[in-house]
Protein backbone atom coordinates (compact mmCIF):
# COMPACT_ATOMS: atom_id res chain seq x y z
CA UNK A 1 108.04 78.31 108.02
CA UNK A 2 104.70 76.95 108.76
CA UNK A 3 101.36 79.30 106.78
CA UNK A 4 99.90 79.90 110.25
CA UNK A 5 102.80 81.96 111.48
CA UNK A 6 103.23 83.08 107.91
CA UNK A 7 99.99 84.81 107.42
CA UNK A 8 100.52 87.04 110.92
CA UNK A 9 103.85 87.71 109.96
CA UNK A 10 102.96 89.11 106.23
CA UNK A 11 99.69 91.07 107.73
CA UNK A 12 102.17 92.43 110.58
CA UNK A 13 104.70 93.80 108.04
CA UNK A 14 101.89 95.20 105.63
CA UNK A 15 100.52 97.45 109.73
CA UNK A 16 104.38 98.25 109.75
CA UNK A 17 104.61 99.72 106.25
CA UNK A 18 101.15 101.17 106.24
CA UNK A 19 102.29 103.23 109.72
CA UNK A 20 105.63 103.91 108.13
CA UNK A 21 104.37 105.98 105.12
CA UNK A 22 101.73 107.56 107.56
CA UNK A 23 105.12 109.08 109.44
CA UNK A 24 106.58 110.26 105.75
CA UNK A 25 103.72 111.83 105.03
CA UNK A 26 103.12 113.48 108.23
CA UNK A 27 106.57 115.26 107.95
CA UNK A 28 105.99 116.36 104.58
CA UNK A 29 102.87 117.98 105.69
CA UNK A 30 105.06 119.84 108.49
CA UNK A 31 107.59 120.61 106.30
CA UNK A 32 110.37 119.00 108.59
CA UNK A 33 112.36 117.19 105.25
C-alpha cells in the first residue's frame, strides 16, 4: 500500500471511531442501553 493512500485511510478510520464513541455515548446519556 502506497503512504499517500495510507495516511487518508488511517485519518478516515480515526473520523470513524471518533463518531462511533460519540453514538455510545449519546445512548448512555438517553439511557437506551
Amino acid at each position: 500500500m502506497r503512504k499517500s493512500l495510507a495516511v487518508p485511510l488511517m485519518e478516515g478510520y480515526s473520523v470513524f471511531f471518533y463518531l462511533f464513541l460519540v453514538l455510545l455515548w449519546f445512548l448512555e446519556r438517553a439511557g437506551c442501553c
